[in-house]
C-alpha atoms as a PDB file:
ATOM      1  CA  UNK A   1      65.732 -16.812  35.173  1.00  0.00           C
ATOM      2  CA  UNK A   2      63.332 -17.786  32.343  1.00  0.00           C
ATOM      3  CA  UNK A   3      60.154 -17.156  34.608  1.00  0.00           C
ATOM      4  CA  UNK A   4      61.435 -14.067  37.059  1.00  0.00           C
ATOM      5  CA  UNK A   5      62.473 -12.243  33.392  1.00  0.00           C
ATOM      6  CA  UNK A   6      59.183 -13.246  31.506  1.00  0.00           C
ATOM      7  CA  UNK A   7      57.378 -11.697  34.540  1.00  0.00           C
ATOM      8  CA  UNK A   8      59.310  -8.354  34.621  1.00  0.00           C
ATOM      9  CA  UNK A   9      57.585  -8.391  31.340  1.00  0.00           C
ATOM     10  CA  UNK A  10      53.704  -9.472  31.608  1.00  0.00           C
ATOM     11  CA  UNK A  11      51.191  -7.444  32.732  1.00  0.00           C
ATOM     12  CA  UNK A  12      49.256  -9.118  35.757  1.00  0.00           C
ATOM     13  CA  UNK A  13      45.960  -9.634  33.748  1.00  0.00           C
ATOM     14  CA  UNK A  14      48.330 -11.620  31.562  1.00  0.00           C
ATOM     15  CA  UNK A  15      50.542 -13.706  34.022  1.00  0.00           C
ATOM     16  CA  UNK A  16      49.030 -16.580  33.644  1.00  0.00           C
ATOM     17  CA  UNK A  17      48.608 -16.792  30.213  1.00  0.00           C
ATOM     18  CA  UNK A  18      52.444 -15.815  29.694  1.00  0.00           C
ATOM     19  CA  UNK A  19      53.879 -17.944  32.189  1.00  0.00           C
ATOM     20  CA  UNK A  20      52.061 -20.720  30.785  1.00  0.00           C
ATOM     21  CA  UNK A  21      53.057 -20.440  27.277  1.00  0.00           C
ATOM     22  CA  UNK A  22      56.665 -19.997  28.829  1.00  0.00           C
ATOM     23  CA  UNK A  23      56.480 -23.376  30.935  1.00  0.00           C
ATOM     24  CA  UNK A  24      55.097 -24.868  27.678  1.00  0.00           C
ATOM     25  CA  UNK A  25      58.398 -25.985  26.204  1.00  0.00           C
ATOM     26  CA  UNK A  26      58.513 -28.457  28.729  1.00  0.00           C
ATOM     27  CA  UNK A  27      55.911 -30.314  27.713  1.00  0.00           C
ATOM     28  CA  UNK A  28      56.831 -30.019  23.846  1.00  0.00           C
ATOM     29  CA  UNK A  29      59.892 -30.950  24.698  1.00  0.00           C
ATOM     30  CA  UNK A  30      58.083 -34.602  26.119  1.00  0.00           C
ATOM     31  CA  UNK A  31      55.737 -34.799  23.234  1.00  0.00           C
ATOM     32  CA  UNK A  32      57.844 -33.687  20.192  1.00  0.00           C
ATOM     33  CA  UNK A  33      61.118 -32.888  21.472  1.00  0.00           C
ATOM     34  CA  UNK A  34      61.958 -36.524  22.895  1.00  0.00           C
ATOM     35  CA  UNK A  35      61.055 -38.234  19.560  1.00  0.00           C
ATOM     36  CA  UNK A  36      62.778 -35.884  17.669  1.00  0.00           C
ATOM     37  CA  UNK A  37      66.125 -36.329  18.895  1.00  0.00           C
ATOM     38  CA  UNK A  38      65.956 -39.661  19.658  1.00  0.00           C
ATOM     39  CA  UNK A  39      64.455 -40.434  15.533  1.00  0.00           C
ATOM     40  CA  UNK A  40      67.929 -37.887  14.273  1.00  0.00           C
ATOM     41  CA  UNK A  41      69.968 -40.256  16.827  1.00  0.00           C
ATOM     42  CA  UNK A  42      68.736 -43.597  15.263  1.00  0.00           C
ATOM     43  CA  UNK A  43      68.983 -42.055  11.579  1.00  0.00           C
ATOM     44  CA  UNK A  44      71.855 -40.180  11.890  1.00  0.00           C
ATOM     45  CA  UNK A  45      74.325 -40.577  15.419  1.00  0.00           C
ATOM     46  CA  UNK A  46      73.503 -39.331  19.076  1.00  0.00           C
ATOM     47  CA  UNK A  47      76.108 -35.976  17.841  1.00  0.00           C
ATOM     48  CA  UNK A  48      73.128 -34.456  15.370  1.00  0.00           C
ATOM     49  CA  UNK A  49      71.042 -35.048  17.843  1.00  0.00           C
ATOM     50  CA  UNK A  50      73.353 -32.557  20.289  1.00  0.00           C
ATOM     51  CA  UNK A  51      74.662 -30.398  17.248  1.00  0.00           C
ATOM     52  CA  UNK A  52      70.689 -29.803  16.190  1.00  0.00           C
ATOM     53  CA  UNK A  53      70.127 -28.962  19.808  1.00  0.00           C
ATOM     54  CA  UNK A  54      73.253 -26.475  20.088  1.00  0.00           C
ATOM     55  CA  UNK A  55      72.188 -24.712  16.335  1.00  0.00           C
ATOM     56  CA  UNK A  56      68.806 -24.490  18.082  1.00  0.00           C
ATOM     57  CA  UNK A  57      70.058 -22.665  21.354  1.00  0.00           C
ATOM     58  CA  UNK A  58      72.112 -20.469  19.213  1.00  0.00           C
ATOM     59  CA  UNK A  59      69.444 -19.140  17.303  1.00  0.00           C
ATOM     60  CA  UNK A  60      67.253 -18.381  20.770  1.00  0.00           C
ATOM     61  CA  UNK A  61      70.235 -16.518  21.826  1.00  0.00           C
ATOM     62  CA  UNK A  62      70.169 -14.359  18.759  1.00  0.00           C
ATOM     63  CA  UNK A  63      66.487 -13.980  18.663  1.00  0.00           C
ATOM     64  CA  UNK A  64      66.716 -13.266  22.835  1.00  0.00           C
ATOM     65  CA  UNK A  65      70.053 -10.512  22.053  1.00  0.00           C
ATOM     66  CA  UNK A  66      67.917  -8.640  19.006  1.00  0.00           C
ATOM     67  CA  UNK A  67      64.377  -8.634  20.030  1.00  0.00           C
ATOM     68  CA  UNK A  68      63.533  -8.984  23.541  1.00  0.00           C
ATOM     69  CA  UNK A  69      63.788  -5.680  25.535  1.00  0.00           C
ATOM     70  CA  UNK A  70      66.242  -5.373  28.129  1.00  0.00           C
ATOM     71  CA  UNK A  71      65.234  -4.616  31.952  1.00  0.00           C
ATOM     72  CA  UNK A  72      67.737  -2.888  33.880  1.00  0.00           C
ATOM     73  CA  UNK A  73      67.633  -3.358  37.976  1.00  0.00           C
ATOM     74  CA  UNK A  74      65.881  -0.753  39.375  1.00  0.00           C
ATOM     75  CA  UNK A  75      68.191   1.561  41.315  1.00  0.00           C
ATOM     76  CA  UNK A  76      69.350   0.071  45.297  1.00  0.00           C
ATOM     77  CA  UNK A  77      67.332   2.246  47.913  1.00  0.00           C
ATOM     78  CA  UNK A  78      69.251   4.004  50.142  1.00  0.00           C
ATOM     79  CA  UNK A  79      69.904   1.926  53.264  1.00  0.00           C
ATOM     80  CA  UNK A  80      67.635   4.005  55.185  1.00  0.00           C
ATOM     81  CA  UNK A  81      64.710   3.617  53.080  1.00  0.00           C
ATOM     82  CA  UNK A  82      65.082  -0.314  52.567  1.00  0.00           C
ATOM     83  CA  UNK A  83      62.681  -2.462  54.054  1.00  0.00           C
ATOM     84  CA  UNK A  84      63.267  -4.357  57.396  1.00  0.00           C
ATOM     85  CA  UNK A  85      62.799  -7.403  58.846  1.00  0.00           C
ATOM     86  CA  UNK A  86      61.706 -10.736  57.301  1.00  0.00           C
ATOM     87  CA  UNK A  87      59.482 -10.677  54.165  1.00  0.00           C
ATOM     88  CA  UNK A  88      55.982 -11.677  54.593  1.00  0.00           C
ATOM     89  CA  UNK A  89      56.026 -13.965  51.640  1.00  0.00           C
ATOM     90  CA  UNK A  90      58.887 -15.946  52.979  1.00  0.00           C
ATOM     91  CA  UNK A  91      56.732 -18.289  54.482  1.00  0.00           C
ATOM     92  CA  UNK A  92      54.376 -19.092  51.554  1.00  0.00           C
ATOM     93  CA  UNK A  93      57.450 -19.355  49.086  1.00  0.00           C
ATOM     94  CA  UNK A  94      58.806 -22.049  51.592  1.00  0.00           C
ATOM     95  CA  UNK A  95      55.340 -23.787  51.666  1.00  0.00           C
ATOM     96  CA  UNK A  96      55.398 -23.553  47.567  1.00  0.00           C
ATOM     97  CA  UNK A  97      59.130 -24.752  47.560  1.00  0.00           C
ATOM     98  CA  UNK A  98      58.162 -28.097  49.700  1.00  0.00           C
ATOM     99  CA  UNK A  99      54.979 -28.566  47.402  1.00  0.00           C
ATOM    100  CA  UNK A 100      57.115 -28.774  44.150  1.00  0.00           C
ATOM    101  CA  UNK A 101      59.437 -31.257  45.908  1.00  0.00           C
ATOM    102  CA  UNK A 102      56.976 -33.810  46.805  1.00  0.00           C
ATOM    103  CA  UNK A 103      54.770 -33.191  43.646  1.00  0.00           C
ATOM    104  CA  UNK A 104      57.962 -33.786  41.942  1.00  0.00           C
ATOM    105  CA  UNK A 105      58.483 -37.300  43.394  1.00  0.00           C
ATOM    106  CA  UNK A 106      55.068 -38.014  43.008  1.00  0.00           C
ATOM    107  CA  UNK A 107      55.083 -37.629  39.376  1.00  0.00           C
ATOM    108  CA  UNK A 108      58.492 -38.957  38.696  1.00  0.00           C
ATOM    109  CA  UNK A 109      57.625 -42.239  41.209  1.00  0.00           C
ATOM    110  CA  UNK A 110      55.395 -43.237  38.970  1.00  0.00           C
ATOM    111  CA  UNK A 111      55.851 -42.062  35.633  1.00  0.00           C
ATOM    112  CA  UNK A 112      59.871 -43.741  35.958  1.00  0.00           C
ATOM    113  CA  UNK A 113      57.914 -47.227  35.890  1.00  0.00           C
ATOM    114  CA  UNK A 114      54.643 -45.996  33.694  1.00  0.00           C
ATOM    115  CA  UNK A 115      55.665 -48.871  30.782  1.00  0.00           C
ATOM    116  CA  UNK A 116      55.854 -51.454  33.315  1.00  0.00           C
ATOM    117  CA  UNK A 117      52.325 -50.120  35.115  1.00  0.00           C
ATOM    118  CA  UNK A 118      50.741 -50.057  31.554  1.00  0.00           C
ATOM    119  CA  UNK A 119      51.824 -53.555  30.606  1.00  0.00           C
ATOM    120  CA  UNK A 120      52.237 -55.220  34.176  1.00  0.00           C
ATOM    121  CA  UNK A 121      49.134 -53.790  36.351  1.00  0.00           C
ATOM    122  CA  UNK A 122      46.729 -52.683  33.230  1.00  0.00           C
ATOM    123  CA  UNK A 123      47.681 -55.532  31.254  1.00  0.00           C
ATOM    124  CA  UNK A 124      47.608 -53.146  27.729  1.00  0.00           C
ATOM    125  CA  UNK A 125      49.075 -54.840  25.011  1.00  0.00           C
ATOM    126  CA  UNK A 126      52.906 -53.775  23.737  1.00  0.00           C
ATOM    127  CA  UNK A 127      51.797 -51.966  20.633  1.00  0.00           C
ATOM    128  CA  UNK A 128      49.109 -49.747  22.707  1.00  0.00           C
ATOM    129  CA  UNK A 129      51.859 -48.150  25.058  1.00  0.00           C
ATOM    130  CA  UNK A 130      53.337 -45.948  22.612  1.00  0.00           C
ATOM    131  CA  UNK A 131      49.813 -44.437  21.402  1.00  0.00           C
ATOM    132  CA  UNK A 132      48.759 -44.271  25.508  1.00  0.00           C
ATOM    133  CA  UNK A 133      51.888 -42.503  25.834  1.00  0.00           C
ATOM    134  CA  UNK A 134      51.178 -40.230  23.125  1.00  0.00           C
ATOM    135  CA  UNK A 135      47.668 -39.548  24.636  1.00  0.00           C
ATOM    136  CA  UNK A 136      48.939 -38.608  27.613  1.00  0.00           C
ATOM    137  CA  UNK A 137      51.264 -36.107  26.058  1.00  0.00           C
ATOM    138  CA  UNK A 138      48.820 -34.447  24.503  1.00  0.00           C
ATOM    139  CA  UNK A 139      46.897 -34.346  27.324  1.00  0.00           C
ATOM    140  CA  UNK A 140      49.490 -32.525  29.112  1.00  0.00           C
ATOM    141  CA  UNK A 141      50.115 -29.972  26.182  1.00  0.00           C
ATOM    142  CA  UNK A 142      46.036 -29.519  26.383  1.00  0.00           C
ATOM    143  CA  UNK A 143      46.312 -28.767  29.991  1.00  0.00           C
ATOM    144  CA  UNK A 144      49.178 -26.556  29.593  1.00  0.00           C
ATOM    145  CA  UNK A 145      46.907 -24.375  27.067  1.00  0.00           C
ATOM    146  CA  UNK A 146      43.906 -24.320  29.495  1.00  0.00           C
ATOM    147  CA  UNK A 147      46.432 -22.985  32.822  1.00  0.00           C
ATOM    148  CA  UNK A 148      46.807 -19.686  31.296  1.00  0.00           C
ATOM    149  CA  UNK A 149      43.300 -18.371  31.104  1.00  0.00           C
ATOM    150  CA  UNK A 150      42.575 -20.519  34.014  1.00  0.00           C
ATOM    151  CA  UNK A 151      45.545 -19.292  36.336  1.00  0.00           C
ATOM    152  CA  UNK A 152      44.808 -15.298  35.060  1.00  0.00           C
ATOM    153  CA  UNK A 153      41.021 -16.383  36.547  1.00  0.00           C
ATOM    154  CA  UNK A 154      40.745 -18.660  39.008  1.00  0.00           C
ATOM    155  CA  UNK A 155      44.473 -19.124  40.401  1.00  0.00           C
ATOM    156  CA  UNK A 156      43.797 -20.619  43.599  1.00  0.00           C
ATOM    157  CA  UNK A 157      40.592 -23.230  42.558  1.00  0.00           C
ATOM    158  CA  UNK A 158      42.519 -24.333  39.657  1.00  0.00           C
ATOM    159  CA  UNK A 159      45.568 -25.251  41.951  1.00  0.00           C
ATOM    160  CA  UNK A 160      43.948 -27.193  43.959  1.00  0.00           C
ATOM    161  CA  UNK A 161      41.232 -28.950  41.698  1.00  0.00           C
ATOM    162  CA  UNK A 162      44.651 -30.522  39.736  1.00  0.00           C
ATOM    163  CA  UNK A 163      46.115 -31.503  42.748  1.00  0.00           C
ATOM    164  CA  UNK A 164      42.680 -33.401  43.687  1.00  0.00           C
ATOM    165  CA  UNK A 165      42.178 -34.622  40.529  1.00  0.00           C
ATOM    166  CA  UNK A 166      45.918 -35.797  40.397  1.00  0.00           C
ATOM    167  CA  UNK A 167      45.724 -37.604  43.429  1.00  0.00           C
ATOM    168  CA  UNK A 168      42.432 -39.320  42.336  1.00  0.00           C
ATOM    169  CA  UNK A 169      44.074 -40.357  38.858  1.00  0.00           C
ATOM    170  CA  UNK A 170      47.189 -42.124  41.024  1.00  0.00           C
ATOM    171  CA  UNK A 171      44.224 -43.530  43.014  1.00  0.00           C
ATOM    172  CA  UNK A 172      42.621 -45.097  40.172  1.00  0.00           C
ATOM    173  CA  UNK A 173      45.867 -46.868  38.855  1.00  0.00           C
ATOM    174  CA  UNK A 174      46.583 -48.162  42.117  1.00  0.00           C
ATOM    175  CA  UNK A 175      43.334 -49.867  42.636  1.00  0.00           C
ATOM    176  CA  UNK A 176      41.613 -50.228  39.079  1.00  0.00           C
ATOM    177  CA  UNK A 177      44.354 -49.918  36.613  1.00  0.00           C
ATOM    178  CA  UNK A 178      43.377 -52.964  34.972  1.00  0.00           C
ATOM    179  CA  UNK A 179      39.710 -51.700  34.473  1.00  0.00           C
ATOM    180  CA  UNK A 180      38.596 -48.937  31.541  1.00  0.00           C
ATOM    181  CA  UNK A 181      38.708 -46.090  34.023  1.00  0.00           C
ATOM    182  CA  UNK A 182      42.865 -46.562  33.471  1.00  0.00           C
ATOM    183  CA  UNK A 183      42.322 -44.764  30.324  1.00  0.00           C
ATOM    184  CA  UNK A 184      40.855 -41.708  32.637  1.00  0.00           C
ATOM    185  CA  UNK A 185      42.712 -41.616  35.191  1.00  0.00           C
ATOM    186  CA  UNK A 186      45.403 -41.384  32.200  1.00  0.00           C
ATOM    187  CA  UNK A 187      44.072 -38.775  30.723  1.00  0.00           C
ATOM    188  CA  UNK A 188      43.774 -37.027  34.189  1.00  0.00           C
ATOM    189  CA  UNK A 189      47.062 -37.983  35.021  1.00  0.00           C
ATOM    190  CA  UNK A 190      48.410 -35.968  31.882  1.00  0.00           C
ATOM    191  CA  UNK A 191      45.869 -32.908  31.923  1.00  0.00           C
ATOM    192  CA  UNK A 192      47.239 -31.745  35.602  1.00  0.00           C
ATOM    193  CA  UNK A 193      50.613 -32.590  34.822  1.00  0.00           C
ATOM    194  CA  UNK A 194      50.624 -29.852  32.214  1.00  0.00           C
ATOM    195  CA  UNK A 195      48.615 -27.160  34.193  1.00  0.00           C
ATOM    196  CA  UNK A 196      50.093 -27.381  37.637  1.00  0.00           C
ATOM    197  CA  UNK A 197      53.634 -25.882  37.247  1.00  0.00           C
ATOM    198  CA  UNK A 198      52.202 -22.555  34.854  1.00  0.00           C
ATOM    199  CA  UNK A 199      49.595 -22.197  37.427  1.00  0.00           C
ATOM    200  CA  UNK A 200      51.989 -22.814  40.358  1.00  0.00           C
ATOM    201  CA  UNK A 201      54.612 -20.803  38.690  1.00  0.00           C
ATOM    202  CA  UNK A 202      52.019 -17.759  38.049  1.00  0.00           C
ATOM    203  CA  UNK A 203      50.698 -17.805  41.908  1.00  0.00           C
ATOM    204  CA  UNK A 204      54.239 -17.957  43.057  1.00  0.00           C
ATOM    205  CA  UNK A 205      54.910 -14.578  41.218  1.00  0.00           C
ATOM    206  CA  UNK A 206      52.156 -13.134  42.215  1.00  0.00           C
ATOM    207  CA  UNK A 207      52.733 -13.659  46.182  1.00  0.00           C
ATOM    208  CA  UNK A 208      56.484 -13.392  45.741  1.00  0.00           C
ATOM    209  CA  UNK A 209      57.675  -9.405  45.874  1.00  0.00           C
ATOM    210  CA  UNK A 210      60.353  -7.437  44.273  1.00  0.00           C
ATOM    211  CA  UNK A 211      62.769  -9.146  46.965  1.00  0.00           C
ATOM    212  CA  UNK A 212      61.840 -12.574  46.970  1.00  0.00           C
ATOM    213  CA  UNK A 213      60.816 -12.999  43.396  1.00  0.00           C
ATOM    214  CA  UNK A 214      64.069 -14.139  41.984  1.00  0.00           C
ATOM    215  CA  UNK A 215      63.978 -16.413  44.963  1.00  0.00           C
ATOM    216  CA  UNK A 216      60.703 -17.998  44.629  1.00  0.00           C
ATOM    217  CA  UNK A 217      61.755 -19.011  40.760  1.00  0.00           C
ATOM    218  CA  UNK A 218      65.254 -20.421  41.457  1.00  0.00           C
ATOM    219  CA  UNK A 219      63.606 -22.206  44.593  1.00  0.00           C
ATOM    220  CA  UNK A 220      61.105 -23.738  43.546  1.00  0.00           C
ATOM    221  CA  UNK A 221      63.475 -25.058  40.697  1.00  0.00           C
ATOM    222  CA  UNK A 222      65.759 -26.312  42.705  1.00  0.00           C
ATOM    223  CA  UNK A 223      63.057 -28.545  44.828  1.00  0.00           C
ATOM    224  CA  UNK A 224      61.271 -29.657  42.026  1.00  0.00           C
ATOM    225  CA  UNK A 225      64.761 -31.412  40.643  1.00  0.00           C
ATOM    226  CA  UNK A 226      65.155 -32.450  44.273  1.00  0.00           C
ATOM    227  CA  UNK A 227      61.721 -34.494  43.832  1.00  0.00           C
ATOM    228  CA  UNK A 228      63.026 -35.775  40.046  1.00  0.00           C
ATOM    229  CA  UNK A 229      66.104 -37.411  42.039  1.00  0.00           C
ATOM    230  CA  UNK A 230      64.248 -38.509  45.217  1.00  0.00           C
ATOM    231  CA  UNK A 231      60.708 -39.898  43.269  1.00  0.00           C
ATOM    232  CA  UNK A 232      62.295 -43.285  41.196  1.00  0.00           C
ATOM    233  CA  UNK A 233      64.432 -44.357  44.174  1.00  0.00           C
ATOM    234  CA  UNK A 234      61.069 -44.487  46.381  1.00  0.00           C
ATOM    235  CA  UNK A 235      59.409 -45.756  43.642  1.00  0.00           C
ATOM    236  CA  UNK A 236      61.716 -48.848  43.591  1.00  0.00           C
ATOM    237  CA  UNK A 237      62.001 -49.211  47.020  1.00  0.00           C
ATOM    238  CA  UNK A 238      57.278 -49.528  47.314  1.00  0.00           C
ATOM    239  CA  UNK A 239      57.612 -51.885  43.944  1.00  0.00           C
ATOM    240  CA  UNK A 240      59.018 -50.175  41.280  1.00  0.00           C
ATOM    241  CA  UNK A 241      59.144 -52.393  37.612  1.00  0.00           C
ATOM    242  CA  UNK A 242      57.777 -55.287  39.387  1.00  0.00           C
ATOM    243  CA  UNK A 243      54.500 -54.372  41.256  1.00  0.00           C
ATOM    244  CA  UNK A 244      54.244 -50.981  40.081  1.00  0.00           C
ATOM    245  CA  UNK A 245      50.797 -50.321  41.832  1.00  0.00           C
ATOM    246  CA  UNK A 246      52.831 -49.677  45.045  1.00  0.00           C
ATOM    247  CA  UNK A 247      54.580 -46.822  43.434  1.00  0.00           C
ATOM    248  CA  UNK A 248      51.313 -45.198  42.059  1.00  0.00           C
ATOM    249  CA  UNK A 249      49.851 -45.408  45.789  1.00  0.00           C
ATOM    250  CA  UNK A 250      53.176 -43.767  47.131  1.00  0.00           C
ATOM    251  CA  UNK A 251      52.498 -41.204  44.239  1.00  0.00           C
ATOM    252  CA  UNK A 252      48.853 -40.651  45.340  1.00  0.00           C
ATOM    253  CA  UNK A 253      49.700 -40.094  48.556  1.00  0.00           C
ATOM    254  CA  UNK A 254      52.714 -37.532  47.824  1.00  0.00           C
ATOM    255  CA  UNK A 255      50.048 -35.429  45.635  1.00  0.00           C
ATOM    256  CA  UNK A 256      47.786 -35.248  49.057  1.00  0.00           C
ATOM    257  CA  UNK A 257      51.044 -34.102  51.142  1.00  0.00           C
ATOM    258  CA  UNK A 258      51.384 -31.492  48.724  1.00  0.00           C
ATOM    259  CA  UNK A 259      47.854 -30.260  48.427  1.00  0.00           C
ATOM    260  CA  UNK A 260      47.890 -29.574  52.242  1.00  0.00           C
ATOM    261  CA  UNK A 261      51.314 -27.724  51.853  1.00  0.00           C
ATOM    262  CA  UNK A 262      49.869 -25.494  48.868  1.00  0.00           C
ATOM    263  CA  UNK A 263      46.643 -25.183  51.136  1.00  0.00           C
ATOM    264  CA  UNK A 264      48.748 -23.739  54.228  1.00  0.00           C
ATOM    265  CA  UNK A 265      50.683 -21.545  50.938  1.00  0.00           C
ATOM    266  CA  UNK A 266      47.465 -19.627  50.182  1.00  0.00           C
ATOM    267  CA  UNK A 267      46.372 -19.129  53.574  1.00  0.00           C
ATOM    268  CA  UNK A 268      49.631 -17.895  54.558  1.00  0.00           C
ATOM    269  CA  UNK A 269      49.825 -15.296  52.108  1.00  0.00           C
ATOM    270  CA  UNK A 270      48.955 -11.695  51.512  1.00  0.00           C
ATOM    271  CA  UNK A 271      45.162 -11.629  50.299  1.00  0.00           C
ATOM    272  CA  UNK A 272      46.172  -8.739  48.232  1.00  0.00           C
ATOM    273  CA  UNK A 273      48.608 -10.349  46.400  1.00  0.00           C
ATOM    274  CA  UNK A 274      46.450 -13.811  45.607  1.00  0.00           C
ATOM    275  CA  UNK A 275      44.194 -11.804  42.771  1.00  0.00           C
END
């Protein structure tokens, strides 16, 4: 709802920009969120950590109640007037839909067992995981800041350069993770994490139309959690904990599946509504 309703609201020089800053909280929540709650469980009990949380949520829905404007549905068409027949961004949405699922179990294959592929297959030391970890947050919350201009500019390029690059940074830790260019590909790794769903997320609205849109957002949700679910179990079953380069190669080769389906997505849709 987040995404269709913060849409309704941007201007489409600014939909990439807006949708990125949206889609930012989830990558806040990994780098400051996470430590947060789990530092007020450890000082305090697991209930702060909920009852700061719930304060929190009551405070957006204030803020959300007062100050954001609200967008009434526009009014139904008679039936003679309504469009017919299947929507011609169906097909794309579908494409986009599959592409979140697998891009979702690639990422979650591997980063499910990323302590046990720093310390097992890089062979980094115990006290460097934490600050790795913290460089590839912020490496995500950098790429979620560049998205915006990039998806308002170059939508389609920047899609698939962070799918390429993504599948070259699971590439690297399958076959040199224990060489320098593991801090890279981490780097990498983090960077497209946090630009592909705001640039996904922006192209999807911009191909989806007044019918589909609402569609396209819950959709693509829904798959994405699909790939959260489906990505550790396959990760386990190619190595998981205990040779977690197999993982990272099942992750590599996820993030090419879903380059091809996001390839078919742009040719399949309206050229008018790419820019």
């Amino acid at each position: 709802m987040v995404i269709v309703y913060a849409t309704s609201l941007l201007a489409p020089s600014h939909l990439g920009r807006g949708l990125a800053l949206v889609t930012a909280g989830g990558t806040v929540a990994t780098l400051a969120g996470l430590p947060a709650g789990a530092l007020i469980a450890q000082l305090l009990s697991w209930r702060w950590s909920f009852g700061v949380l719930a304060l929190v949520a009551f405070a957006l829905a204030a803020a959300i109640a007062i100050r954001l404007p609200r967008r009434t549905p526009e009014p139904a068409l008679p039936r003679a007037e309504r469009p017919t027949g299947a929507d011609a961004s169906l097909l794309p949405i579908v494409l986009f839909a599959a592409a979140a699922l697998v891009f979702a179990l690639a990422q979650f294959g591997t980063f499910t067992y990323v302590r046990p592929l720093l310390e097992v297959a890089a062979g980094a030391p115990a006290a460097q995981i934490p600050v790795l970890l913290f460089g590839y947050g912020a490496a995500g919350l950098v790429g979620v800041v560049a998205a915006g201009p990039l998806a308002d500019r170059w939508p389609q390029a920047s899609l698939v350069v962070a799918l390429v690059g993504l599948a070259a940074a699971f590439g690297i830790l399958s076959i040199a993770a224990d060489t320098p260019l593991m801090y890279v590909a981490l780097a990498v790794w983090g960077l497209t994490i946090g630009a592909y769903f705001p640039l996904q997320q922006s192209m999807l609205m911009r191909i989806a139309t007044d019918r589909t849109r609402t569609l396209a957002s819950a959709g693509t949700v829904v798959t994405f959690n699909v790939g959260i679910a489906a990505g550790p179990l396959l990760g386990d079953l190619v190595g998981g904990a205990a040779h977690p380069t197999g993982a990272t190669a099942l992750s590599a080769g996820a993030v090419l599946i879903a380059l091809a389906l996001v390839v078919a997505a742009l040719l399949t849709a309206s050229p008018r509504r790419l820019t």
